[in-house]
Structures are given as structure tokens and as C-alpha cells.
Protein backbone atom coordinates (compact mmCIF):
# COMPACT_ATOMS: atom_id res chain seq x y z
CA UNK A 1 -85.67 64.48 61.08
CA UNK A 2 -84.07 62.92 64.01
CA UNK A 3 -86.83 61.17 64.51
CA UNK A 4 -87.15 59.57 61.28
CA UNK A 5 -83.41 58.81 61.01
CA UNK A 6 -84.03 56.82 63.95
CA UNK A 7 -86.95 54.69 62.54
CA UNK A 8 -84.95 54.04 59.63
CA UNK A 9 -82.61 52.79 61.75
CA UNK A 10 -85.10 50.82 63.66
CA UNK A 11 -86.41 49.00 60.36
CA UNK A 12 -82.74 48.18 58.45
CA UNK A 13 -81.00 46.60 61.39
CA UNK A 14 -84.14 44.58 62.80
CA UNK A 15 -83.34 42.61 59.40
CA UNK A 16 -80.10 42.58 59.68
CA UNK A 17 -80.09 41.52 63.76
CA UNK A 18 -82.77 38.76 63.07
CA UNK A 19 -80.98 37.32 59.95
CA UNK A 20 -77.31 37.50 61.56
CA UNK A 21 -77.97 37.07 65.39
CA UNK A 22 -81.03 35.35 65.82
CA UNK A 23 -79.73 32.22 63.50
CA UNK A 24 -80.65 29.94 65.92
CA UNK A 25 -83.96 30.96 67.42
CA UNK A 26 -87.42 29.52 66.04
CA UNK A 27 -89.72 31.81 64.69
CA UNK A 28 -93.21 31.29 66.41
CA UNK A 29 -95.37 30.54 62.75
CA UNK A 30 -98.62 32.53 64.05
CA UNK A 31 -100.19 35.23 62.51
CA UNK A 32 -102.11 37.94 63.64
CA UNK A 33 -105.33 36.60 62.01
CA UNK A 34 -104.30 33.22 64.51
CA UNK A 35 -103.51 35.85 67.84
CA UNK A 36 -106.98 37.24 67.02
CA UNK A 37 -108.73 33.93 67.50
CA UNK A 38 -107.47 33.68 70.75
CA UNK A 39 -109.88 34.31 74.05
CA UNK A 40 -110.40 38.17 74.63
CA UNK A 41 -108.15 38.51 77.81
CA UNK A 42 -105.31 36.86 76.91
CA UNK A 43 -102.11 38.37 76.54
CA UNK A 44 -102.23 36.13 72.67
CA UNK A 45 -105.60 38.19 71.21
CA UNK A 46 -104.18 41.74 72.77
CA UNK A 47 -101.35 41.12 70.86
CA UNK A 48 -102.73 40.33 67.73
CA UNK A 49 -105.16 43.58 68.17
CA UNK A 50 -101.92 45.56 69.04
CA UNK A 51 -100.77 44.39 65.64
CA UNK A 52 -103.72 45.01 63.47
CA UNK A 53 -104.23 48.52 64.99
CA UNK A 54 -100.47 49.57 64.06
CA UNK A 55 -100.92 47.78 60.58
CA UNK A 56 -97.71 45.24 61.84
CA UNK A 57 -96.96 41.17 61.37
CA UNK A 58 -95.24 39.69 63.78
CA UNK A 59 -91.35 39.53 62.94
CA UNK A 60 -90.34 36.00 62.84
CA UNK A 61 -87.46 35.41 65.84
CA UNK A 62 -88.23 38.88 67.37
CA UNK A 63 -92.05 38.73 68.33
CA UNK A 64 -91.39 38.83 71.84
CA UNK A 65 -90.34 42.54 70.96
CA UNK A 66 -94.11 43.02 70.56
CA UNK A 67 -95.44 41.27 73.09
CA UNK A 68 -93.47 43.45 75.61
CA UNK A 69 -95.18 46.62 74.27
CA UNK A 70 -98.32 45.02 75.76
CA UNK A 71 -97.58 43.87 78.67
CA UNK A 72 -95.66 47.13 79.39
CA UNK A 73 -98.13 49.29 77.58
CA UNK A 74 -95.46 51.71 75.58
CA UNK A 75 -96.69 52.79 72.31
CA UNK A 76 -94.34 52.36 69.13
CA UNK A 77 -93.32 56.26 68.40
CA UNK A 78 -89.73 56.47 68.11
CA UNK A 79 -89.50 57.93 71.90
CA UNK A 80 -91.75 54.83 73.61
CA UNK A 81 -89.65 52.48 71.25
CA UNK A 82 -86.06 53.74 72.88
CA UNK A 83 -88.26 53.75 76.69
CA UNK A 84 -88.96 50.04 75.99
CA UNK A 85 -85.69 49.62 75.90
CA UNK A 86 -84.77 51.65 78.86
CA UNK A 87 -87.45 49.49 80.30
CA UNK A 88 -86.24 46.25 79.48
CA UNK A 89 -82.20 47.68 80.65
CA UNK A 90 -83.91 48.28 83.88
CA UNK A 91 -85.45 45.09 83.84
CA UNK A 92 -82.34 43.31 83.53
CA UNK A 93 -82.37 42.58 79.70
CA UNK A 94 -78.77 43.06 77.53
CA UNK A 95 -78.16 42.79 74.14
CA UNK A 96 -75.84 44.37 71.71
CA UNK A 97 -78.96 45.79 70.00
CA UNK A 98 -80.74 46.83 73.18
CA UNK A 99 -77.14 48.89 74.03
CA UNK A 100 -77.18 50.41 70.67
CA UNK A 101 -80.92 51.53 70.56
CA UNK A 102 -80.14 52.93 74.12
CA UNK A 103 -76.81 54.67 73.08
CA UNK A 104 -78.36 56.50 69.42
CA UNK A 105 -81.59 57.11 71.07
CA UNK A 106 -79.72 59.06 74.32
CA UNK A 107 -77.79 60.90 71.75
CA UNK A 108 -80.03 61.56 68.82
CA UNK A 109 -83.19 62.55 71.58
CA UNK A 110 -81.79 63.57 74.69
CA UNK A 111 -85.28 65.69 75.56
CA UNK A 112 -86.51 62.54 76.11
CA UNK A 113 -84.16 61.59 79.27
CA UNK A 114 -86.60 62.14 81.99
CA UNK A 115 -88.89 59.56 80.05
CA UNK A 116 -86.02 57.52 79.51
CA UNK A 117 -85.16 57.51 83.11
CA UNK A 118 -88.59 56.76 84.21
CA UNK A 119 -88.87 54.22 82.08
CA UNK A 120 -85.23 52.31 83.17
CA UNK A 121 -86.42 53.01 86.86
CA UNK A 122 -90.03 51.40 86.23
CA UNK A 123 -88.01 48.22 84.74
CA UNK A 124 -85.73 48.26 87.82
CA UNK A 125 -88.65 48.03 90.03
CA UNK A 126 -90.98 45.71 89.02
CA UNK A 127 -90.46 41.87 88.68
CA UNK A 128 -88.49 40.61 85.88
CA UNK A 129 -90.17 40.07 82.80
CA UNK A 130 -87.77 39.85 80.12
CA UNK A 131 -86.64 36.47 80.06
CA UNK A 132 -90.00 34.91 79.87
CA UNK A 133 -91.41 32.12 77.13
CA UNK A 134 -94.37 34.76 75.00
CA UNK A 135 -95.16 31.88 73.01
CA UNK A 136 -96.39 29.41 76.19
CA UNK A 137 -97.92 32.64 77.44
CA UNK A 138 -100.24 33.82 74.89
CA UNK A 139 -103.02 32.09 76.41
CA UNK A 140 -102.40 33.51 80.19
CA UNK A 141 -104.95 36.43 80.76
CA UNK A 142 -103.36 39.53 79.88
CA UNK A 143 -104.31 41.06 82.96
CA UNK A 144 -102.87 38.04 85.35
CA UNK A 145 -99.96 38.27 83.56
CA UNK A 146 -99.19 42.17 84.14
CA UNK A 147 -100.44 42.04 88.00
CA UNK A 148 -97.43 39.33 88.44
CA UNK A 149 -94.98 41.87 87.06
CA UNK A 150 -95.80 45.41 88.22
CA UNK A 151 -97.41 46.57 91.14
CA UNK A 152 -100.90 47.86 91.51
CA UNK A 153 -99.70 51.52 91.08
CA UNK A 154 -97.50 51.24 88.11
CA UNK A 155 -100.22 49.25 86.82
CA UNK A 156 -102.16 52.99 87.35
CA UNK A 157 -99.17 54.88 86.12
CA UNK A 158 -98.88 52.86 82.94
């Protein structure tokens, strides 16, 4: 129940956030048919096969949101979702809907802590990857582009 309160949550203010706080930002106008196209290892075609095998689109002003759960490897359950974010905390990332996703997912799932602290200490120890341009990087091989953020073994751990 929690769980699904959560997602709901998720889904209503991702439309709100992108139409109210991400005014200015420029959708990237790809598709996932268009990610799919690109070379095998590239960060681009693993994303577009991330989003066929969850059944998403990319969310225009947002995608980068997706592109993180491949570089990072987190799944999109409710749980990975909120260690993303812990991730990206870590990592150095803040936004008013990163610090509300961290605050309702402590609260509403707090058997997930360890994960959650895992996760923020993985973010705080590898190289920063939040602030990054996804679109000039979908053609960079996937696997480059994750062995100039984390090290060998939380590559392994990942």
C-alpha cells in the first residue's frame, strides 16, 4: 500500500515538476524507436532498451532521470527509485524534488535505510555524474562512460 501510494506520487508530481519547474529546459525530441538505432554500446541504445523493456517514453525535460538508472544500474521499483535518489544526494545533486522523494521515501519505507544508505554512500564515492549533458552523451560507449564514474569494484557491486 505504501508502496503504491508512493508511485502514485511518483507519476502526479513528475507532471506537475516538469510543467511548473522545468519551464525553461528543452526537451531532447528522441524517441525510443531513435535510442534503439543507436550503436549497441552506447549509453543512447541501452537507454532506449531500458525503456522498451519497462514499457516507458522518455519524459520530455526529465530524460536524464532515465539515463541515470543506466549508468547507475538501479532498477525502477519504488525502493531503487528513492536509492537513485539517495544516489544522486550523495553524488552532489539537489533539488526540491530530489529532497522530497528522499524525505516521503525515508518516512513511508524506512526498512529500506540500509539500501538507502548504501546507495547515498556509493554516490559520495564515486566521481560526479549528475551534472553531465545525456543528450551529447548518448553516443559515448556505455561502458567508457561508467568506468569514468565508479571504480572497478562498484562497477562489480552494481
Amino acid at each position: 500500500m505504501r508502496k503504491r501510494l508512493l508511485a502514485w506520487l511518483f507519476a502526479t508530481s513528475q507532471r506537475f515538476y516538469t510543467r511548473h519547474f522545468k519551464k525553461k529546459k528543452e526537451a531532447w525530441n528522441l524517441s525510443k524507436k531513435e535510442l534503439l538505432l543507436l550503436p549497441k554500446d552506447t549509453l543512447g541504445y541501452h537507454l532506449g532498451a531500458f525503456l522498451d523493456e519497462n514499457k516507458f517514453e522518455l519524459l520530455p525535460k526529465v530524460e536524464r532521470h532515465d539515463a541515470y538508472h543506466v549508468v547507475t544500474g538501479y532498477g525502477t521499483k519504488v525502493e531503487d527509485e528513492i536509492a537513485l535518489q539517495y544516489l544522486c544526494f550523495g553524488n552532489g545533486k539537489r533539488s526540491k524534488y530530489l529532497f522530497g522523494v528522499l524525505l516521503l521515501g525515508t518516512i513511508l519505507l524506512p526498512e529500506y535505510l540500509p539500501y538507502y544508505f548504501k546507495s547515498f554512500q556509493l554516490g559520495k564515492n564515486c566521481h560526479a555524474f549528475h551534472h553531465y549533458d545525456y543528450l551529447k552523451l548518448l553516443e559515448v560507449p556505455l561502458v567508457d562512460f561508467r568506468s569514468m564514474i565508479f571504480s572497478a569494484a562498484q562497477i562489480r557491486k552494481t
